[in-house]
PDBML (XML) file of the C-alpha atoms, coordinates in Angstrom:
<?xml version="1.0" encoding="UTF-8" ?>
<PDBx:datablock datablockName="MODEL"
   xmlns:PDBx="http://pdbml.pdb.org/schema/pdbx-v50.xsd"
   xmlns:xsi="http://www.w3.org/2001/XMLSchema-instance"
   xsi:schemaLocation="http://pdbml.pdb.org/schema/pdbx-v50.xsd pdbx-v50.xsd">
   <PDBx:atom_siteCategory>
      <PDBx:atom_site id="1">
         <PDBx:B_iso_or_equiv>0.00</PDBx:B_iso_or_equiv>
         <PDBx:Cartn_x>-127.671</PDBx:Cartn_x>
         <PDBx:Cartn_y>-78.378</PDBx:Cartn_y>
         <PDBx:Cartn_z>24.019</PDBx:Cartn_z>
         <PDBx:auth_asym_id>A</PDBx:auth_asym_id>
         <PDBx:auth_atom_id>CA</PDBx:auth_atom_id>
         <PDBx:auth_comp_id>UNK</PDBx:auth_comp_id>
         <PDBx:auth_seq_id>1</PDBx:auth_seq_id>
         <PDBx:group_PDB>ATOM</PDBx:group_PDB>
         <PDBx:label_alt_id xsi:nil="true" />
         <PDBx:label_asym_id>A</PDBx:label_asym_id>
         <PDBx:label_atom_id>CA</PDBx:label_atom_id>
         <PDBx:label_comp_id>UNK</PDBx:label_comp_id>
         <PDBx:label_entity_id>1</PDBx:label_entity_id>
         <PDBx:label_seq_id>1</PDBx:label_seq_id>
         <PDBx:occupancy>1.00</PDBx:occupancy>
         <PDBx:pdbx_PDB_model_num>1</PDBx:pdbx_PDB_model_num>
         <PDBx:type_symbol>C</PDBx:type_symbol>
      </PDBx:atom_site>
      <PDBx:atom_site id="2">
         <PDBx:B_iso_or_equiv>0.00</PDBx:B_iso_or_equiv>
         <PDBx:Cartn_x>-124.302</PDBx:Cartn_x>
         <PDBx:Cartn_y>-77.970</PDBx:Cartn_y>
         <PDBx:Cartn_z>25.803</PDBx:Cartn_z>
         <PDBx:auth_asym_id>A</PDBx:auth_asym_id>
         <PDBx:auth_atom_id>CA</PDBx:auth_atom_id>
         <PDBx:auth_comp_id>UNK</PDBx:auth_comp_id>
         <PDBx:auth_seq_id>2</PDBx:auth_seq_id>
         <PDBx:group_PDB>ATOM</PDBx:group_PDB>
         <PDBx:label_alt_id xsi:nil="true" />
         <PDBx:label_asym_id>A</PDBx:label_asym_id>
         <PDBx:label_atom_id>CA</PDBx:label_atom_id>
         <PDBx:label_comp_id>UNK</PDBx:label_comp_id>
         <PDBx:label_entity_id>1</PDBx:label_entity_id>
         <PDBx:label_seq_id>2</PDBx:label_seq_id>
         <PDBx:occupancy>1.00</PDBx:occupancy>
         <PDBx:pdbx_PDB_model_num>1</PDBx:pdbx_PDB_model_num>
         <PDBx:type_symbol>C</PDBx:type_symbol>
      </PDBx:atom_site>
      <PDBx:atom_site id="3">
         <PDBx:B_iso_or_equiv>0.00</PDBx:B_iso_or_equiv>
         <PDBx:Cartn_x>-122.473</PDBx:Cartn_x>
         <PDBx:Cartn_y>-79.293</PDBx:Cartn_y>
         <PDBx:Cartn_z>23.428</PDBx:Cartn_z>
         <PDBx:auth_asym_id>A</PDBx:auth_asym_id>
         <PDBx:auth_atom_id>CA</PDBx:auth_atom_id>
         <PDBx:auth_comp_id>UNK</PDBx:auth_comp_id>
         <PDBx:auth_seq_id>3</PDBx:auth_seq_id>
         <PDBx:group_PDB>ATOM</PDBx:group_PDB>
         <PDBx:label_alt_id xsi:nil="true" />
         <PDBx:label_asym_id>A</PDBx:label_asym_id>
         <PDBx:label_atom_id>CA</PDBx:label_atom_id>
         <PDBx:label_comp_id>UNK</PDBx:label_comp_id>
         <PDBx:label_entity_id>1</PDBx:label_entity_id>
         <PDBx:label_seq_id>3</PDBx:label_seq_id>
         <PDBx:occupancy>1.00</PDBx:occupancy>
         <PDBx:pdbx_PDB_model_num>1</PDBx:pdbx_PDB_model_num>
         <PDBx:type_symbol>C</PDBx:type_symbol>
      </PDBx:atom_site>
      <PDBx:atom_site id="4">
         <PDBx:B_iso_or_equiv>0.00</PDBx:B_iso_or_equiv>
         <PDBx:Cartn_x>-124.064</PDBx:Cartn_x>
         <PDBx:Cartn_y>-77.574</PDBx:Cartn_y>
         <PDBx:Cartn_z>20.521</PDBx:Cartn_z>
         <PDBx:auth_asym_id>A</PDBx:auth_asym_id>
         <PDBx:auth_atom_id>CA</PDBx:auth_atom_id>
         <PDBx:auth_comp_id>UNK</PDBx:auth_comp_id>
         <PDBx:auth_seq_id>4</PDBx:auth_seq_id>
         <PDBx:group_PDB>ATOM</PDBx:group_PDB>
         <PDBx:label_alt_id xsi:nil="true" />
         <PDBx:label_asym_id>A</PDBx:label_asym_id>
         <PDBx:label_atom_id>CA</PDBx:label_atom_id>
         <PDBx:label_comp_id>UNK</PDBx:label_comp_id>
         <PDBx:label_entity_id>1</PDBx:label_entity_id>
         <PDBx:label_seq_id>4</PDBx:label_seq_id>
         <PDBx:occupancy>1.00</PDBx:occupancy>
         <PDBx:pdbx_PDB_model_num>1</PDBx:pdbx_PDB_model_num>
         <PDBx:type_symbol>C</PDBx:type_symbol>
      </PDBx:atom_site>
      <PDBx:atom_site id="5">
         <PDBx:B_iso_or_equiv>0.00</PDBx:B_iso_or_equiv>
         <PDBx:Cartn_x>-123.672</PDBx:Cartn_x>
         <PDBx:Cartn_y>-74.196</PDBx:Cartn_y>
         <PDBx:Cartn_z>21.936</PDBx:Cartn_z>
         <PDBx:auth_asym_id>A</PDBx:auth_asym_id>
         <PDBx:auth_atom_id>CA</PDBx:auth_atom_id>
         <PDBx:auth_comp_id>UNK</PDBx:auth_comp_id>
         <PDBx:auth_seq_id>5</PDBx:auth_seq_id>
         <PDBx:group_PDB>ATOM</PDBx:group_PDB>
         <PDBx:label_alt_id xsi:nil="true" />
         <PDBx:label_asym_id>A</PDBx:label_asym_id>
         <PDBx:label_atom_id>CA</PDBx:label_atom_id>
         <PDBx:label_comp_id>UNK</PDBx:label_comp_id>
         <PDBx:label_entity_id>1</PDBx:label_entity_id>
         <PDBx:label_seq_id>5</PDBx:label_seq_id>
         <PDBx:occupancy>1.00</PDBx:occupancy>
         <PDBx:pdbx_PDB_model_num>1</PDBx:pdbx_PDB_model_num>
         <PDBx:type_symbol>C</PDBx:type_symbol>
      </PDBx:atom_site>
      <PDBx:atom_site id="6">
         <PDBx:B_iso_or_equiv>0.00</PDBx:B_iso_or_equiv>
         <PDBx:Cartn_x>-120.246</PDBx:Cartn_x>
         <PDBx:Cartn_y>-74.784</PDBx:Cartn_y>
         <PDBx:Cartn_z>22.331</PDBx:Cartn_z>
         <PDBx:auth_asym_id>A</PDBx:auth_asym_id>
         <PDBx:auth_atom_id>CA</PDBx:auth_atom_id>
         <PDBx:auth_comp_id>UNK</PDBx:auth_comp_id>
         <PDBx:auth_seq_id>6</PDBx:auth_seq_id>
         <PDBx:group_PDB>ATOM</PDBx:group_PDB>
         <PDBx:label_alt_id xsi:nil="true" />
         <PDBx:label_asym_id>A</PDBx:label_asym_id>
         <PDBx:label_atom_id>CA</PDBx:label_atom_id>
         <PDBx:label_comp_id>UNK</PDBx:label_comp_id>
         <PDBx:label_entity_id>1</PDBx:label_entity_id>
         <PDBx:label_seq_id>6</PDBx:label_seq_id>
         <PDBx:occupancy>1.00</PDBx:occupancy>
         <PDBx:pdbx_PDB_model_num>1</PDBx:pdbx_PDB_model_num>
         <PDBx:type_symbol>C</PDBx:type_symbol>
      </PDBx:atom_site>
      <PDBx:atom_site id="7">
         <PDBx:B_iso_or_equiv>0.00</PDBx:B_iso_or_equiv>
         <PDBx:Cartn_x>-120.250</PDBx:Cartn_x>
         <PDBx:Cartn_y>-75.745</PDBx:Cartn_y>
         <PDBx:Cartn_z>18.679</PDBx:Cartn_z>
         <PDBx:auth_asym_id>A</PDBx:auth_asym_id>
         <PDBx:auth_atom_id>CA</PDBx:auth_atom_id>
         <PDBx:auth_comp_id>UNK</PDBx:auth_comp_id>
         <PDBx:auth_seq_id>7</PDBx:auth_seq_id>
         <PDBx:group_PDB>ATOM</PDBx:group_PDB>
         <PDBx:label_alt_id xsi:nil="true" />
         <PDBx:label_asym_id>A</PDBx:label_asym_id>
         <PDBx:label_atom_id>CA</PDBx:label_atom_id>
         <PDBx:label_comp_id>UNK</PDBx:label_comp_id>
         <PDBx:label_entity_id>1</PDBx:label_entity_id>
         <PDBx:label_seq_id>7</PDBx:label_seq_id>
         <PDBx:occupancy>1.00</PDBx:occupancy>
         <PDBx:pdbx_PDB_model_num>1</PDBx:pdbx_PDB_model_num>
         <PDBx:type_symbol>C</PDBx:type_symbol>
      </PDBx:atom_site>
      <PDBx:atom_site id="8">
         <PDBx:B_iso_or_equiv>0.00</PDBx:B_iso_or_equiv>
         <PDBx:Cartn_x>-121.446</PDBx:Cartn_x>
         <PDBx:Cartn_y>-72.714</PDBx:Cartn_y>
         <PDBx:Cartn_z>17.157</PDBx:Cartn_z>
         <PDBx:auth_asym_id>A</PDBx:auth_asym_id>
         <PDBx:auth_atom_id>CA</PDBx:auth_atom_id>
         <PDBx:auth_comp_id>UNK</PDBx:auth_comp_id>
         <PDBx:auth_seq_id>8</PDBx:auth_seq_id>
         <PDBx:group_PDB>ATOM</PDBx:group_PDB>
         <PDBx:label_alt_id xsi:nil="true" />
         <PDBx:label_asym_id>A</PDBx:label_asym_id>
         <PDBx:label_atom_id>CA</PDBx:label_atom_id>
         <PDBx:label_comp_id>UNK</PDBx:label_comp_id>
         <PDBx:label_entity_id>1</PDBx:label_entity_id>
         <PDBx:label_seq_id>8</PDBx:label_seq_id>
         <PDBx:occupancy>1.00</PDBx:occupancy>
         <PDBx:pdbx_PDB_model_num>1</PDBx:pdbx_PDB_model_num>
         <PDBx:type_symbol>C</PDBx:type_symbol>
      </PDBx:atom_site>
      <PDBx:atom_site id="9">
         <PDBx:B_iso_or_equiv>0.00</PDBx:B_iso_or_equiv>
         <PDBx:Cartn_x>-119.380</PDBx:Cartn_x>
         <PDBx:Cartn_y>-70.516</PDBx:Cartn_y>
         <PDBx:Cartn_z>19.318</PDBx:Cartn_z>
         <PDBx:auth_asym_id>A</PDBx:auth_asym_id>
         <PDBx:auth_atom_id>CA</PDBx:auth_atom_id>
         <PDBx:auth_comp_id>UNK</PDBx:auth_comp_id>
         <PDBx:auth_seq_id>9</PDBx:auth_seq_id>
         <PDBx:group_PDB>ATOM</PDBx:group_PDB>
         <PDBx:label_alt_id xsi:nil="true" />
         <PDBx:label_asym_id>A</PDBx:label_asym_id>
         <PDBx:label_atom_id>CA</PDBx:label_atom_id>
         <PDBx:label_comp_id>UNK</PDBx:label_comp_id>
         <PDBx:label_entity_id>1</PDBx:label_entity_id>
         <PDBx:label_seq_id>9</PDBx:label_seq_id>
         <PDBx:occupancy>1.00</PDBx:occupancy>
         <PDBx:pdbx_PDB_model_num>1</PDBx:pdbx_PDB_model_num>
         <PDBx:type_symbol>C</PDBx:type_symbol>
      </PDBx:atom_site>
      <PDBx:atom_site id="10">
         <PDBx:B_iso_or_equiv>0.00</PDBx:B_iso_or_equiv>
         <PDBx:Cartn_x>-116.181</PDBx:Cartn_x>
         <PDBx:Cartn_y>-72.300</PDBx:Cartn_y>
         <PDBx:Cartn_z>17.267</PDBx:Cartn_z>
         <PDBx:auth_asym_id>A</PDBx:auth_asym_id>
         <PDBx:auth_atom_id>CA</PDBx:auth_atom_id>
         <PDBx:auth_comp_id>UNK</PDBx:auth_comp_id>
         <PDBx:auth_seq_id>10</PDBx:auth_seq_id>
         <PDBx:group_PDB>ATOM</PDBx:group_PDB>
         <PDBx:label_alt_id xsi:nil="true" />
         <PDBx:label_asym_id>A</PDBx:label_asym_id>
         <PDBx:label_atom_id>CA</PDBx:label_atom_id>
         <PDBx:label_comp_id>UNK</PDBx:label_comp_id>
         <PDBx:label_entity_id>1</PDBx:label_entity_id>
         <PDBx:label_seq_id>10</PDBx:label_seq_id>
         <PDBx:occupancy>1.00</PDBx:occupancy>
         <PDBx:pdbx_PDB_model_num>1</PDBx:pdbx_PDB_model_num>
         <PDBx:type_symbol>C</PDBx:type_symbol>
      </PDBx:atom_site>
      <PDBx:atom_site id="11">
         <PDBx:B_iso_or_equiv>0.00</PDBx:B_iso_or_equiv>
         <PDBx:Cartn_x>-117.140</PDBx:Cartn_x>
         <PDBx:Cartn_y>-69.969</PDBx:Cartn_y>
         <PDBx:Cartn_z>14.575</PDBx:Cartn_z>
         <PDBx:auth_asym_id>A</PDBx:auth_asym_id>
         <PDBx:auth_atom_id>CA</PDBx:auth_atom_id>
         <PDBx:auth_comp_id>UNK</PDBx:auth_comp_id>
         <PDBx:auth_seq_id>11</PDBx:auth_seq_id>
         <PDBx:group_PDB>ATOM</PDBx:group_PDB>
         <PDBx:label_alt_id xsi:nil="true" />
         <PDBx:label_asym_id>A</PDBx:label_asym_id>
         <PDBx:label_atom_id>CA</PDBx:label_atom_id>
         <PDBx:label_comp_id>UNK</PDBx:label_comp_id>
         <PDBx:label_entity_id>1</PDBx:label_entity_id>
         <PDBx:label_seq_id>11</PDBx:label_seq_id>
         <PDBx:occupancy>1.00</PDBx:occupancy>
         <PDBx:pdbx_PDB_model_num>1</PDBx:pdbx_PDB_model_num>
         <PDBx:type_symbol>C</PDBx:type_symbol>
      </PDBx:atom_site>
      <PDBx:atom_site id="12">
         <PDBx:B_iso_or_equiv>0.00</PDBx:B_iso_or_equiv>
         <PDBx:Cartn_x>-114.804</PDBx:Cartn_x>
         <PDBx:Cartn_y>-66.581</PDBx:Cartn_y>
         <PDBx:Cartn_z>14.329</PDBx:Cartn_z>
         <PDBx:auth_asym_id>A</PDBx:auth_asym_id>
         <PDBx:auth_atom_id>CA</PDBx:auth_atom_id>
         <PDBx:auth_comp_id>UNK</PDBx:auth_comp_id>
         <PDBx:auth_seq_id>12</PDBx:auth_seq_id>
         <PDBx:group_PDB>ATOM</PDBx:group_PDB>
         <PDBx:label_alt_id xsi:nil="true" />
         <PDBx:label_asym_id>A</PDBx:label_asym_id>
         <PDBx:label_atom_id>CA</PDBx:label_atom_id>
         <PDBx:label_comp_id>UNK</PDBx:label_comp_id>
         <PDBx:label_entity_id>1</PDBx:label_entity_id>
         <PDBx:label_seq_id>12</PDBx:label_seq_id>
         <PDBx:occupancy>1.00</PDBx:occupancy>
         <PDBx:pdbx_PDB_model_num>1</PDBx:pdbx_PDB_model_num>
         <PDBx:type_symbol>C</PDBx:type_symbol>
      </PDBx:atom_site>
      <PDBx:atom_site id="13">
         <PDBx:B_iso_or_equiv>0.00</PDBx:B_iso_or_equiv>
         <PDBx:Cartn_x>-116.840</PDBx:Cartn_x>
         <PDBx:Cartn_y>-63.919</PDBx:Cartn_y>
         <PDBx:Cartn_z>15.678</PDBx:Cartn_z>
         <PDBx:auth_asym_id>A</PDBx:auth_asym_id>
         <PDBx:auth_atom_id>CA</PDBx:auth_atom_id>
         <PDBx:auth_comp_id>UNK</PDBx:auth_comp_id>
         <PDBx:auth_seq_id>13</PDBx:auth_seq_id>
         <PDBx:group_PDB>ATOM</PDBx:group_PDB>
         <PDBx:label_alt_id xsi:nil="true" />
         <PDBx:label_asym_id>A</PDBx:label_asym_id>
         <PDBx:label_atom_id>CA</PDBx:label_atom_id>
         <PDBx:label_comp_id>UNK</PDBx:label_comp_id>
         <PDBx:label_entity_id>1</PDBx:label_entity_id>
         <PDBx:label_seq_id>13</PDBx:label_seq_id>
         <PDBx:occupancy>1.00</PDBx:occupancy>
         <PDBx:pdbx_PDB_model_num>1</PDBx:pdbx_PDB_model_num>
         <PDBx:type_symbol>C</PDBx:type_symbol>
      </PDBx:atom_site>
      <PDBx:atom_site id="14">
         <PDBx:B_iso_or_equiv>0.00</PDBx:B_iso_or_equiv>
         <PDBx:Cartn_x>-117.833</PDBx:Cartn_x>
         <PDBx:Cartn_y>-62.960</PDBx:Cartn_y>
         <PDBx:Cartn_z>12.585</PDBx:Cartn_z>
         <PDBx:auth_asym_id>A</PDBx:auth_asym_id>
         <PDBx:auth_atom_id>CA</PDBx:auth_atom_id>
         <PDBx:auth_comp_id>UNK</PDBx:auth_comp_id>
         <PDBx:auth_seq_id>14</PDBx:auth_seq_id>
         <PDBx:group_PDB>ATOM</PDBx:group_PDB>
         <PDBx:label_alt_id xsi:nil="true" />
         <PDBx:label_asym_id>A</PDBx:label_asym_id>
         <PDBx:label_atom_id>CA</PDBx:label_atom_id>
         <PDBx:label_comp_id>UNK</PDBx:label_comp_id>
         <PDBx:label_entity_id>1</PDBx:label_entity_id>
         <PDBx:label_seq_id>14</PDBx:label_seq_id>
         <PDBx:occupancy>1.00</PDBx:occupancy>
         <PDBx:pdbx_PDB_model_num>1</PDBx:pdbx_PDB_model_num>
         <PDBx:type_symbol>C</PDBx:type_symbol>
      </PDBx:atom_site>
      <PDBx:atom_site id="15">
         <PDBx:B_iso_or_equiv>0.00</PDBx:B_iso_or_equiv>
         <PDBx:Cartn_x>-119.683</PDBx:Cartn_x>
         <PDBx:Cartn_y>-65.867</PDBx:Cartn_y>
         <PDBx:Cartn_z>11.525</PDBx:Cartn_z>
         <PDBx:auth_asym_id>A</PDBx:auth_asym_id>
         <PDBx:auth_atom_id>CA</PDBx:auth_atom_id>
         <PDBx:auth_comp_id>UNK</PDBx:auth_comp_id>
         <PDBx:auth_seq_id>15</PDBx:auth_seq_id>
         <PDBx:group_PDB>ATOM</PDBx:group_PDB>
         <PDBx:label_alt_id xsi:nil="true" />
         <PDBx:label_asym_id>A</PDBx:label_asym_id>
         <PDBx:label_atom_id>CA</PDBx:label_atom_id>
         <PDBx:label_comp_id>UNK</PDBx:label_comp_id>
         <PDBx:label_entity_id>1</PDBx:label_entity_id>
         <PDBx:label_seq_id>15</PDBx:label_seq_id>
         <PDBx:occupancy>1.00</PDBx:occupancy>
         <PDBx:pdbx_PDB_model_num>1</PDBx:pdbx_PDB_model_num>
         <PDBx:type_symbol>C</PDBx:type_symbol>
      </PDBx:atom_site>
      <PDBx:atom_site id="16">
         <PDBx:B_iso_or_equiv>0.00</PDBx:B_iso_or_equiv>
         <PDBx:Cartn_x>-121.367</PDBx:Cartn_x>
         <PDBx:Cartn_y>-66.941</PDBx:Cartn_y>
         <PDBx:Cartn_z>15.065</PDBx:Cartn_z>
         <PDBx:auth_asym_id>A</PDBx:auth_asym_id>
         <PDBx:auth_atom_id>CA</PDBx:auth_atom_id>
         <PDBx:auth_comp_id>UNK</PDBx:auth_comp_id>
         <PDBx:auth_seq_id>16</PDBx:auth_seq_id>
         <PDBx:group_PDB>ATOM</PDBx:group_PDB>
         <PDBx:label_alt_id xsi:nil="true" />
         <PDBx:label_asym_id>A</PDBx:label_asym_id>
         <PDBx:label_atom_id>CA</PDBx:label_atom_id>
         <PDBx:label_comp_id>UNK</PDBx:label_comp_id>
         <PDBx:label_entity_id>1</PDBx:label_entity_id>
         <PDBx:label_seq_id>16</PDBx:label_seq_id>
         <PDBx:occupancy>1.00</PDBx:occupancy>
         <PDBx:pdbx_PDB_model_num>1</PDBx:pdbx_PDB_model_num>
         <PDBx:type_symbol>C</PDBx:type_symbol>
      </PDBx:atom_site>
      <PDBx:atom_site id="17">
         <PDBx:B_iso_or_equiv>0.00</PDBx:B_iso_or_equiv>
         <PDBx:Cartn_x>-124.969</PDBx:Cartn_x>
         <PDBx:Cartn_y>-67.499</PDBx:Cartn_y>
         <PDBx:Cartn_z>14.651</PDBx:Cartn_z>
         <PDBx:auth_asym_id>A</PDBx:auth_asym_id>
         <PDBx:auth_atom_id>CA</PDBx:auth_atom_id>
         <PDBx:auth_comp_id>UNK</PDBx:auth_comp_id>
         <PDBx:auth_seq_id>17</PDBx:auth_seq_id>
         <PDBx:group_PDB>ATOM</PDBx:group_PDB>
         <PDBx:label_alt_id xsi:nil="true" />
         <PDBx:label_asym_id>A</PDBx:label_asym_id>
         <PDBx:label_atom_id>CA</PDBx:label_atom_id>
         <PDBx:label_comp_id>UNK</PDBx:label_comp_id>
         <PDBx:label_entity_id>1</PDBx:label_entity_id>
         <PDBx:label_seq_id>17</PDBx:label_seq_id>
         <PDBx:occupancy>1.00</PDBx:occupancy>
         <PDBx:pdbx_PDB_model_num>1</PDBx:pdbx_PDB_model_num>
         <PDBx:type_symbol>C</PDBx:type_symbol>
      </PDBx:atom_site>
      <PDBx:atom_site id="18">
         <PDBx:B_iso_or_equiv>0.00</PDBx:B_iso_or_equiv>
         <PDBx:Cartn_x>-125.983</PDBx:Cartn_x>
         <PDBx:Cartn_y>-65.311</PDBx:Cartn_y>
         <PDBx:Cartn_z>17.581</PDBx:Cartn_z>
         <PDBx:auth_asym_id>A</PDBx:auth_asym_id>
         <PDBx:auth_atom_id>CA</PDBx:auth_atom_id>
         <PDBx:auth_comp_id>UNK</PDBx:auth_comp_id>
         <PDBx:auth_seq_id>18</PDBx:auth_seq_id>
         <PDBx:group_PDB>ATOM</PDBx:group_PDB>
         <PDBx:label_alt_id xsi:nil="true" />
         <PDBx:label_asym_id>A</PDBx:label_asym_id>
         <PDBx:label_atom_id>CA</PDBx:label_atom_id>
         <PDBx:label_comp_id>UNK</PDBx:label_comp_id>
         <PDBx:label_entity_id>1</PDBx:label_entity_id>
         <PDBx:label_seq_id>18</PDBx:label_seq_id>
         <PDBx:occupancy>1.00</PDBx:occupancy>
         <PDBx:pdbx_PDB_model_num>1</PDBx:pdbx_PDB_model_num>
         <PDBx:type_symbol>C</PDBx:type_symbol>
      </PDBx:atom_site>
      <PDBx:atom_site id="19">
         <PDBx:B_iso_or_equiv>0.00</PDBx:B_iso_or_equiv>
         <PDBx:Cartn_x>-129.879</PDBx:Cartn_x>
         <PDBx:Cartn_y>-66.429</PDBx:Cartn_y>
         <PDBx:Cartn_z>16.668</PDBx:Cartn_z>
         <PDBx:auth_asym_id>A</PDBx:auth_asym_id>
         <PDBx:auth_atom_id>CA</PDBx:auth_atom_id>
         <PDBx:auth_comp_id>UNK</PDBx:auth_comp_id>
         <PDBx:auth_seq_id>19</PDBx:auth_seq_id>
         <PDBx:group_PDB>ATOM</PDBx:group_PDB>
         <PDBx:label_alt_id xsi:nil="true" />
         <PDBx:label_asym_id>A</PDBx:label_asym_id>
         <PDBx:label_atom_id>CA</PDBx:label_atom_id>
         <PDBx:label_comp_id>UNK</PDBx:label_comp_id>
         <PDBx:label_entity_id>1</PDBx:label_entity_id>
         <PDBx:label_seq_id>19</PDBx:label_seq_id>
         <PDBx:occupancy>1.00</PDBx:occupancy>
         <PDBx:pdbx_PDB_model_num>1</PDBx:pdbx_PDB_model_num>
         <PDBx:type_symbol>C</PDBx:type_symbol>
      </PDBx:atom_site>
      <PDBx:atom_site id="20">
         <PDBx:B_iso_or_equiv>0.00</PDBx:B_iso_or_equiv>
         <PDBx:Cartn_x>-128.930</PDBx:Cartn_x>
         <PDBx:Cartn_y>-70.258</PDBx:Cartn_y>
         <PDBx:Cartn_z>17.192</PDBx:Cartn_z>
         <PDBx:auth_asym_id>A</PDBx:auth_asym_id>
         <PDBx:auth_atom_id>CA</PDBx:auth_atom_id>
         <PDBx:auth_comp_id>UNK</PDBx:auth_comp_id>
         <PDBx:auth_seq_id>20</PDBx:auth_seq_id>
         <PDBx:group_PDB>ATOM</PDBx:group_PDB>
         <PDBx:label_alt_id xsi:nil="true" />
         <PDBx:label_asym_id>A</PDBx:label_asym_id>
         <PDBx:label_atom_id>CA</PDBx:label_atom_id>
         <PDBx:label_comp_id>UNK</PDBx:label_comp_id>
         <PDBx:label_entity_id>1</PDBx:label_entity_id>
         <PDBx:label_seq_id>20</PDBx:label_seq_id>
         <PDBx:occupancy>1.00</PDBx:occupancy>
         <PDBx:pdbx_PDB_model_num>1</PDBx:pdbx_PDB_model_num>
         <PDBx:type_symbol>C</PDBx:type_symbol>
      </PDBx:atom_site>
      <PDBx:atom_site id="21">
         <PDBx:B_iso_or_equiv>0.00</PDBx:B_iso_or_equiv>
         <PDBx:Cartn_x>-127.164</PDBx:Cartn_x>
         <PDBx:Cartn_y>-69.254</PDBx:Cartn_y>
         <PDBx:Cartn_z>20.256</PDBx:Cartn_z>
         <PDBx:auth_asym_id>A</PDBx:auth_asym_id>
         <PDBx:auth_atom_id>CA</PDBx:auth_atom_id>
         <PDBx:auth_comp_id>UNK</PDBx:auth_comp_id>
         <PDBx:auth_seq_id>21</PDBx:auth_seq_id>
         <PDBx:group_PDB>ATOM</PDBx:group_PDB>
         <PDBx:label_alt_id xsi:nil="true" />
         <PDBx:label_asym_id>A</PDBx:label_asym_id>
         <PDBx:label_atom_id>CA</PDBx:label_atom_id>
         <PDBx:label_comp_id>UNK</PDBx:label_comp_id>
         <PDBx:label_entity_id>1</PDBx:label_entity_id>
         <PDBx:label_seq_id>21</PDBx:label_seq_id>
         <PDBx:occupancy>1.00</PDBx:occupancy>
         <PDBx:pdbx_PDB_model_num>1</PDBx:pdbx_PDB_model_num>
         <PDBx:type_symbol>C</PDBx:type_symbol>
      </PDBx:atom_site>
      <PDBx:atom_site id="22">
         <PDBx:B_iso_or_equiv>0.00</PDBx:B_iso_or_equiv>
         <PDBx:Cartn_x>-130.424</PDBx:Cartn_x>
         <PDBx:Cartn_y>-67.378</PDBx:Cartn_y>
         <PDBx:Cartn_z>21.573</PDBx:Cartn_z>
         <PDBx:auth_asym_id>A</PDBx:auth_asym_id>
         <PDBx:auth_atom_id>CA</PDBx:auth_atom_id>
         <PDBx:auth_comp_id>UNK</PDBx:auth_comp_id>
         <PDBx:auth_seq_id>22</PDBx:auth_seq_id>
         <PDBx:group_PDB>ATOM</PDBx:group_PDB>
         <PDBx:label_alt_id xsi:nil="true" />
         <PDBx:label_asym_id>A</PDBx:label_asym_id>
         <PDBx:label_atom_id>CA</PDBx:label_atom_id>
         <PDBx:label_comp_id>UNK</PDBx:label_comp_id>
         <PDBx:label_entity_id>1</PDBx:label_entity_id>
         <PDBx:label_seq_id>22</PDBx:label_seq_id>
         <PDBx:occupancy>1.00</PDBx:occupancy>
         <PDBx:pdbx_PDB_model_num>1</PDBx:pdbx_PDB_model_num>
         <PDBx:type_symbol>C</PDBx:type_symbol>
      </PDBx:atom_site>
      <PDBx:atom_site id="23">
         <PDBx:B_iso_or_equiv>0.00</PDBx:B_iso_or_equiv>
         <PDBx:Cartn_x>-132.602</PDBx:Cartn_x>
         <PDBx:Cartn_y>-70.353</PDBx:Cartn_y>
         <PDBx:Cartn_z>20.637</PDBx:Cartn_z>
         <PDBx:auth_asym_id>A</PDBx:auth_asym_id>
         <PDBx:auth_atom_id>CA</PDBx:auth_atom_id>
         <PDBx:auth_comp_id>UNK</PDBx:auth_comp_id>
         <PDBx:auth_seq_id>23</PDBx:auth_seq_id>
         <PDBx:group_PDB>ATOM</PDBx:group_PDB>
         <PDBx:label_alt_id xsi:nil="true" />
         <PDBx:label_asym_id>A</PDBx:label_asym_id>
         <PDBx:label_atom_id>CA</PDBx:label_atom_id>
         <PDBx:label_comp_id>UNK</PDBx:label_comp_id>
         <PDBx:label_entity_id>1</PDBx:label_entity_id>
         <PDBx:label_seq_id>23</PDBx:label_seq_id>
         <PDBx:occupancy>1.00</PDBx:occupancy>
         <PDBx:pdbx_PDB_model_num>1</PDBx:pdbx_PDB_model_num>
         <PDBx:type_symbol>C</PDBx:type_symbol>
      </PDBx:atom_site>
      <PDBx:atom_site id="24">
         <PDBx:B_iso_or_equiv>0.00</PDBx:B_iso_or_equiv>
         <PDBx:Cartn_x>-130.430</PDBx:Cartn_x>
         <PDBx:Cartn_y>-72.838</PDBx:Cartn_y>
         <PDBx:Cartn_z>22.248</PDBx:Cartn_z>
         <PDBx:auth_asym_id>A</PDBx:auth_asym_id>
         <PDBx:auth_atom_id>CA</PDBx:auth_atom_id>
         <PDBx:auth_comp_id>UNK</PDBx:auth_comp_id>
         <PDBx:auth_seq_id>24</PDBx:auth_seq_id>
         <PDBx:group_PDB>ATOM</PDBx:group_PDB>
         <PDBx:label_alt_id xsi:nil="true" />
         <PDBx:label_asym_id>A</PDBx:label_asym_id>
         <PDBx:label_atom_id>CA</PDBx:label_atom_id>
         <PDBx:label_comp_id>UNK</PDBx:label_comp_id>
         <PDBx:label_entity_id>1</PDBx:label_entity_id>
         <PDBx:label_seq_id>24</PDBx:label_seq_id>
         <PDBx:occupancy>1.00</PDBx:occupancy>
         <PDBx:pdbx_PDB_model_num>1</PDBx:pdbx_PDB_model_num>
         <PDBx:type_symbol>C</PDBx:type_symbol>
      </PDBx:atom_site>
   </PDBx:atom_siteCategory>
</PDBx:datablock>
């Protein structure tokens, strides 16, 4: 879960999933 959060926050801040972020 770590690891995936850091994952999606890779993104730009324009395309950061904030829902995914909130689930994980």
């Amino acid at each position: 879960l770590a690891l995936d959060f850091a994952e999606a926050l890779r993104s730009n801040d324009a395309k950061v999933n904030a829902a995914l972020l909130n689930a994980l």
